[in-house]
N, C-alpha and C. Protein backbone atom coordinates (compact mmCIF):
# COMPACT_ATOMS: atom_id res chain seq x y z
N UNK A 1 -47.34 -21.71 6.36
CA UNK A 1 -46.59 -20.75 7.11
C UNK A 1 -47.40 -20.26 8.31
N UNK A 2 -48.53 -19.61 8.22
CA UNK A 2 -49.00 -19.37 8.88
C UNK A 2 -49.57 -20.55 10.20
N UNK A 3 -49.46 -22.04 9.76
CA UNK A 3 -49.80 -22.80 10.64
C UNK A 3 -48.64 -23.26 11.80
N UNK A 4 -47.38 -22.94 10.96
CA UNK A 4 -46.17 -23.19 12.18
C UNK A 4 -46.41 -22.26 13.06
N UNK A 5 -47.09 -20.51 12.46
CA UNK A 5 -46.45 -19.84 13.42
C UNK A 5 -47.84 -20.05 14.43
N UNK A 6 -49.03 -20.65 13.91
CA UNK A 6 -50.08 -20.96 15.44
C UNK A 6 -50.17 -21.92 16.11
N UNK A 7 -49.35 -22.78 15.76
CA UNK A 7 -48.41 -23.62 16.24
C UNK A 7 -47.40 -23.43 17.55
N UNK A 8 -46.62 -22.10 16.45
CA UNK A 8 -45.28 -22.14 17.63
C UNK A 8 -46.26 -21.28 18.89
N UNK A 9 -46.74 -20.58 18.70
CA UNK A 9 -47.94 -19.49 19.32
C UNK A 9 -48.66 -20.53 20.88
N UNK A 10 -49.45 -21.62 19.58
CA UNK A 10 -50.02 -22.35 20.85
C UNK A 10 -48.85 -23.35 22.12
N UNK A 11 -47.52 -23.34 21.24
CA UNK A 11 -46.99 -23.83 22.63
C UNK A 11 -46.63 -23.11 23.32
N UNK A 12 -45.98 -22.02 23.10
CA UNK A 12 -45.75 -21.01 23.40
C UNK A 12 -46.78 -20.81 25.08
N UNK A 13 -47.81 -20.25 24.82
CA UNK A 13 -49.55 -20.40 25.59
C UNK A 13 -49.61 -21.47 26.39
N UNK A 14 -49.38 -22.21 26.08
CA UNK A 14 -49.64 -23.86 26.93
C UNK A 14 -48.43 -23.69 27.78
N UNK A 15 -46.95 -23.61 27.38
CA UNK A 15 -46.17 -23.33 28.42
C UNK A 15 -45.78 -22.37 29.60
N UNK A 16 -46.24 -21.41 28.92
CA UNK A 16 -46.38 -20.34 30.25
C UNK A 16 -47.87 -20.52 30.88
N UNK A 17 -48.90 -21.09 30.18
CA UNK A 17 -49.56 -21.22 31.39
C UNK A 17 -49.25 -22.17 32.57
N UNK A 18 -48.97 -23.43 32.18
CA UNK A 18 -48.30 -24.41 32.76
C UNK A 18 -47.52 -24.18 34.32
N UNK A 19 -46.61 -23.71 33.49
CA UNK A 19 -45.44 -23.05 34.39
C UNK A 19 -44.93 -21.61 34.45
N UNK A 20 -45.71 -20.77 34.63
CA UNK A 20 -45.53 -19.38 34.93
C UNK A 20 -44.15 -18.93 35.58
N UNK A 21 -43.54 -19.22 36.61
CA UNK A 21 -42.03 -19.22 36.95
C UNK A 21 -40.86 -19.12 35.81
N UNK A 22 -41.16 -20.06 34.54
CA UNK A 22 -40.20 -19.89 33.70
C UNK A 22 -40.03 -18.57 33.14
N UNK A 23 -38.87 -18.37 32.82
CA UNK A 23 -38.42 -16.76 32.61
C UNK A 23 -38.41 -17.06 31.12
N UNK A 24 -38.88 -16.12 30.22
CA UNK A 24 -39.30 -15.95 28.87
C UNK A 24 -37.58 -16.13 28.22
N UNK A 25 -36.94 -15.14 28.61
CA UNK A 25 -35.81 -14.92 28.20
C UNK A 25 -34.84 -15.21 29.15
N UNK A 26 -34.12 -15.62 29.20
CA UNK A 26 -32.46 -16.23 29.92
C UNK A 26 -31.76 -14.52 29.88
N UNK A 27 -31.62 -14.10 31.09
CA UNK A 27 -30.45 -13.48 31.52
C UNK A 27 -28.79 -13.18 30.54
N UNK A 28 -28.35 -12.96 29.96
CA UNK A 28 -27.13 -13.31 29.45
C UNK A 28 -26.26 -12.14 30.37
N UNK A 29 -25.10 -13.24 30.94
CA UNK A 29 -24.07 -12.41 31.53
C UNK A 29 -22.91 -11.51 31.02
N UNK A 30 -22.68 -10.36 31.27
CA UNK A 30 -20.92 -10.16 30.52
C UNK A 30 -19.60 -11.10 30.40
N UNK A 31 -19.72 -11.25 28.91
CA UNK A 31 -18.46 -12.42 29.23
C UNK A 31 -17.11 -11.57 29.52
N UNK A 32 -16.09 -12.09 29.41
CA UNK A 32 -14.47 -11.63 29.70
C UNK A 32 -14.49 -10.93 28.54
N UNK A 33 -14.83 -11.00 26.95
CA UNK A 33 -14.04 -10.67 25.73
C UNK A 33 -15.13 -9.33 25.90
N UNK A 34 -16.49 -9.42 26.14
CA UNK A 34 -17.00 -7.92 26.21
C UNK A 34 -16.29 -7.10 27.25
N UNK A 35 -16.22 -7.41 27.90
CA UNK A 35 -15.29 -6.22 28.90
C UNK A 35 -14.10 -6.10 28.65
N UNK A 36 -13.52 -6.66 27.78
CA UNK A 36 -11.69 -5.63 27.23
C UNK A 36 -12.30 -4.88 25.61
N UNK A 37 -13.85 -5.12 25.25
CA UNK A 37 -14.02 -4.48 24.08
C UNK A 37 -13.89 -3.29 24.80
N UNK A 38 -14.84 -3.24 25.68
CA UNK A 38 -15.24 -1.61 26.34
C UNK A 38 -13.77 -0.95 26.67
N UNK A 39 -12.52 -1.98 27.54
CA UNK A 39 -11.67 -1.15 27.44
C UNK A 39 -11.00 -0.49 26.54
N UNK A 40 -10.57 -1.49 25.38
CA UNK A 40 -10.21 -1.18 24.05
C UNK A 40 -10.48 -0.28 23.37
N UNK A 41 -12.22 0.08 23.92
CA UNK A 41 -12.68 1.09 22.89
C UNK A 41 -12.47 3.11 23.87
N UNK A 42 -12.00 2.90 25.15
CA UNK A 42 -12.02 3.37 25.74
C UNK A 42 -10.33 4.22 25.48
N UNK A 43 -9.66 3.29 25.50
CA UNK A 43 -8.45 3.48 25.16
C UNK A 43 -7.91 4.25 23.70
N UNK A 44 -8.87 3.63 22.87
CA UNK A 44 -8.41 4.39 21.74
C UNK A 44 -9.25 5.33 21.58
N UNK A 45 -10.19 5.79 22.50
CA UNK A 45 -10.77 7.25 22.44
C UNK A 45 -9.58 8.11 22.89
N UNK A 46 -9.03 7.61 23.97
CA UNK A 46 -7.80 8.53 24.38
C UNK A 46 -6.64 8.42 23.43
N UNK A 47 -6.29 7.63 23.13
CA UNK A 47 -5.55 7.78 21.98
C UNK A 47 -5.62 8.83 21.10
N UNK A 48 -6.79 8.83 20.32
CA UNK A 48 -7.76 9.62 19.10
C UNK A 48 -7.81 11.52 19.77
N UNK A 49 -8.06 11.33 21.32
CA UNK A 49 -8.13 13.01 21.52
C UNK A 49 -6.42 13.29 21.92
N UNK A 50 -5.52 11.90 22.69
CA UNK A 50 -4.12 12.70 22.70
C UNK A 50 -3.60 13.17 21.02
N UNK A 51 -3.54 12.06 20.48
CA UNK A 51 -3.13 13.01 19.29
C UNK A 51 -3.80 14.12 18.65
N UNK A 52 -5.25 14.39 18.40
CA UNK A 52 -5.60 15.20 17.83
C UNK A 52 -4.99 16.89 19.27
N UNK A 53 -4.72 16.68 20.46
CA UNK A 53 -4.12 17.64 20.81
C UNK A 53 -2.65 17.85 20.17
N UNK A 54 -1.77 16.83 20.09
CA UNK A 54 -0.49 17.04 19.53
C UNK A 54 -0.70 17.61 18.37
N UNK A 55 -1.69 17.13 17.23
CA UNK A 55 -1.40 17.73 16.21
C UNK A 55 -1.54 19.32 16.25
N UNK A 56 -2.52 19.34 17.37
CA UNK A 56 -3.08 20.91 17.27
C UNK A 56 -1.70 21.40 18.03
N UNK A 57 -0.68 21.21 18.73
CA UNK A 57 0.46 21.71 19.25
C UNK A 57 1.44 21.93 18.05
N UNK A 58 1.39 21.44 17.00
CA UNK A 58 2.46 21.16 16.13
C UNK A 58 2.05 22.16 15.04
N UNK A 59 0.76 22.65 15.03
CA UNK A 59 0.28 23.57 14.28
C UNK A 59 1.10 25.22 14.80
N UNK A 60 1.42 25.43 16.10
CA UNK A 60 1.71 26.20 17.00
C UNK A 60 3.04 26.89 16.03
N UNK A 61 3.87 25.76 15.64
CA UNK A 61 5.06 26.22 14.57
C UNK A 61 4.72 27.04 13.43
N UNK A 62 5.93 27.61 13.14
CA UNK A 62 5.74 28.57 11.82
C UNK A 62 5.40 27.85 10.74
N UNK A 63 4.49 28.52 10.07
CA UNK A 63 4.44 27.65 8.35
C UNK A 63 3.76 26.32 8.82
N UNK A 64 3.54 25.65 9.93
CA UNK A 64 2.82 24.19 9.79
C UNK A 64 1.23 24.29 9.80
N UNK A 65 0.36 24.21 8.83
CA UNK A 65 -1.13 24.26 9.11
C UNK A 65 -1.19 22.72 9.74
N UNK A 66 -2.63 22.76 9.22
CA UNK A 66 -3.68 21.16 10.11
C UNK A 66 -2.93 19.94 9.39
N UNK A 67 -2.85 20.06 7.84
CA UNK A 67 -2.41 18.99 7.08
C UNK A 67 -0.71 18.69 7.20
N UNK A 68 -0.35 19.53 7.24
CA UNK A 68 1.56 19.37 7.59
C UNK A 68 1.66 18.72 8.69
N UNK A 69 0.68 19.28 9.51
CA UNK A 69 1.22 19.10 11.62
C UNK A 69 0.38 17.56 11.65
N UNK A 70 -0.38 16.73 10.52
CA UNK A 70 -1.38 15.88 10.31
C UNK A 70 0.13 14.94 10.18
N UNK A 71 0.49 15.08 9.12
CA UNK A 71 1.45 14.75 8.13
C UNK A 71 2.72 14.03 9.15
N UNK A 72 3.15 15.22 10.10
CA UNK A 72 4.54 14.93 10.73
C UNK A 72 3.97 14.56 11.60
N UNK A 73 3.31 14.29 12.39
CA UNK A 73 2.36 13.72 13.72
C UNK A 73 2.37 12.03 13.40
N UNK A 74 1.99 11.70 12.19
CA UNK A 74 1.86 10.50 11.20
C UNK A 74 3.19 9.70 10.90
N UNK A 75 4.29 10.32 10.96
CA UNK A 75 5.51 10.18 10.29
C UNK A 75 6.11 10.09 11.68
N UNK A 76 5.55 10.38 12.61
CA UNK A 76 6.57 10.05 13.86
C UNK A 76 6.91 11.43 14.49
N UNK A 77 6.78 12.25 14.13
CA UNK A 77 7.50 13.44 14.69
C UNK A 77 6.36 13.65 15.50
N UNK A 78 6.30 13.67 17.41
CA UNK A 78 4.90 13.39 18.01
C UNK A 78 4.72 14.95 18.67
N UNK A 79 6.18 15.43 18.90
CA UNK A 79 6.38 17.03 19.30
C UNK A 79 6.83 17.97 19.01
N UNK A 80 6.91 19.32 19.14
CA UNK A 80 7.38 20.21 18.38
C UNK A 80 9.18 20.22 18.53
N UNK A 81 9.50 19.47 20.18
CA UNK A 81 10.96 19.44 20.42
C UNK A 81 11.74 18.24 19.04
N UNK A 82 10.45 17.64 18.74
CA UNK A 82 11.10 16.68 17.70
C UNK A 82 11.46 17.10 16.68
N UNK A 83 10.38 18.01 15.93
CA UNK A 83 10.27 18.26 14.71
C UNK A 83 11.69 19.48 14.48
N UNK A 84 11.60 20.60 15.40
CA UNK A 84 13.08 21.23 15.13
C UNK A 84 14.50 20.45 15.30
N UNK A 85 14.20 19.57 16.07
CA UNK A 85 15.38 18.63 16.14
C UNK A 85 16.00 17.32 14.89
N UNK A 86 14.90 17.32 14.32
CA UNK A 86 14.54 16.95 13.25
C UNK A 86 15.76 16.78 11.95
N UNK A 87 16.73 15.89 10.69
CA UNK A 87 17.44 16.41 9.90
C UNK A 87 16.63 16.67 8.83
N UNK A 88 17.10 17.86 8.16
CA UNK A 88 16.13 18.32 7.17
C UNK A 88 15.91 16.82 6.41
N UNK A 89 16.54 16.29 5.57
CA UNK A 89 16.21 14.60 4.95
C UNK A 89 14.83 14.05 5.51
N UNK A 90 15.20 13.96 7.20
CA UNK A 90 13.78 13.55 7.78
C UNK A 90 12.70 13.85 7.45
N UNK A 91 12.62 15.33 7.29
CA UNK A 91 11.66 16.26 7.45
C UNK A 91 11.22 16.03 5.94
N UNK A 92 11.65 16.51 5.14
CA UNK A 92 11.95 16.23 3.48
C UNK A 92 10.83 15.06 3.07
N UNK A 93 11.18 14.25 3.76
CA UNK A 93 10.71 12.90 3.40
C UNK A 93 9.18 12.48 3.62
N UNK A 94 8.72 13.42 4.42
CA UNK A 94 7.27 13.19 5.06
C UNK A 94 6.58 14.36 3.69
N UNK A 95 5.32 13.60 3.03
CA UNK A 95 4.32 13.98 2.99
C UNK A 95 3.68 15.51 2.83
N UNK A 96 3.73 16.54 1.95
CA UNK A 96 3.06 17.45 2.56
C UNK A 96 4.24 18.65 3.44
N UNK A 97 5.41 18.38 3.24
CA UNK A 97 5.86 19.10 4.13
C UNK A 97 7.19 19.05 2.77
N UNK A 98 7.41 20.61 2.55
CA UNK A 98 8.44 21.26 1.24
C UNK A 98 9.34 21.62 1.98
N UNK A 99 10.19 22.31 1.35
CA UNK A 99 11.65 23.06 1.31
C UNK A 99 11.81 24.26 1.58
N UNK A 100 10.35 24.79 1.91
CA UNK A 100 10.14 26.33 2.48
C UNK A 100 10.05 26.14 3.68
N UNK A 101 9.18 25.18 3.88
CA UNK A 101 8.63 24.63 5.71
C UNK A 101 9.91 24.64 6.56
N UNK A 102 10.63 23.44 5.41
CA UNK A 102 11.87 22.84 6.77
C UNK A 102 13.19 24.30 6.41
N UNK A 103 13.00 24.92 5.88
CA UNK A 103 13.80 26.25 6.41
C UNK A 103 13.67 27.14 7.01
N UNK A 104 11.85 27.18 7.16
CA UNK A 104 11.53 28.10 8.71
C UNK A 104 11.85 27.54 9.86
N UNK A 105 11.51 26.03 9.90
CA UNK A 105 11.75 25.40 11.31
C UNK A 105 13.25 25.22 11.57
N UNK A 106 14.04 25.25 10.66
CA UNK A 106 15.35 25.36 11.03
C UNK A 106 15.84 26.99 11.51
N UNK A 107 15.34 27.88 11.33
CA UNK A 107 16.01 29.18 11.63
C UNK A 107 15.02 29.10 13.28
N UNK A 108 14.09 28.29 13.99
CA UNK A 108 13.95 27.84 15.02
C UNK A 108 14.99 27.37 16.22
N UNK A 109 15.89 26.89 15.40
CA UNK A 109 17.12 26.61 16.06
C UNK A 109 18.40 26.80 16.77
């Protein structure tokens, strides 16, 4: 083991003395697929803070905390014009969200 690596060592030595010009390491360019990662990842940062504002708008309603306004944000309901517009069934159907909730948001109406 130790003889490969004074081995790889001594060519290593012999070639850069040789030829000093050669560059140790090769340059690597940005390909095409790294630059739509960066957008991709850019994009779903905005994604990640628009909704976490909606949810925090949907909290704004009566009776909806973090986990309800989580809940109907999830389920499609993206605004508060949605969620009162909403048929109770709809509403019913999501997660986290009872029969007390969708009768405050209906006297909204």
């Amino acid at each position: 083991m130790i003889s490969k690596f004074l081995s790889k060592l001594k060519s290593i030595l012999f070639k850069s003395a040789v030829s000093e010009e050669t560059p140790l390491k090769k340059e690597k360019k940005p390909t095409k697929a790294s630059k739509t990662k960066t957008k991709t990842k850019t994009k779903t940062k905005t994604k990640t803070v628009n909704s976490k504002k909606n949810i925090e708008i949907l909290t704004t309603l009566p009776g909806v905390g973090a986990k309800s306004a989580k809940a109907l944000y999830e389920a499609g309901f993206k605004t508060t014009k949605a969620v009162i517009a909403a048929d109770e069934k709809d509403l019913l159907a999501v997660t986290g969200v009872g029969i007390n909730l969708v009768k405050k948001l209906k006297k909204l109406k």
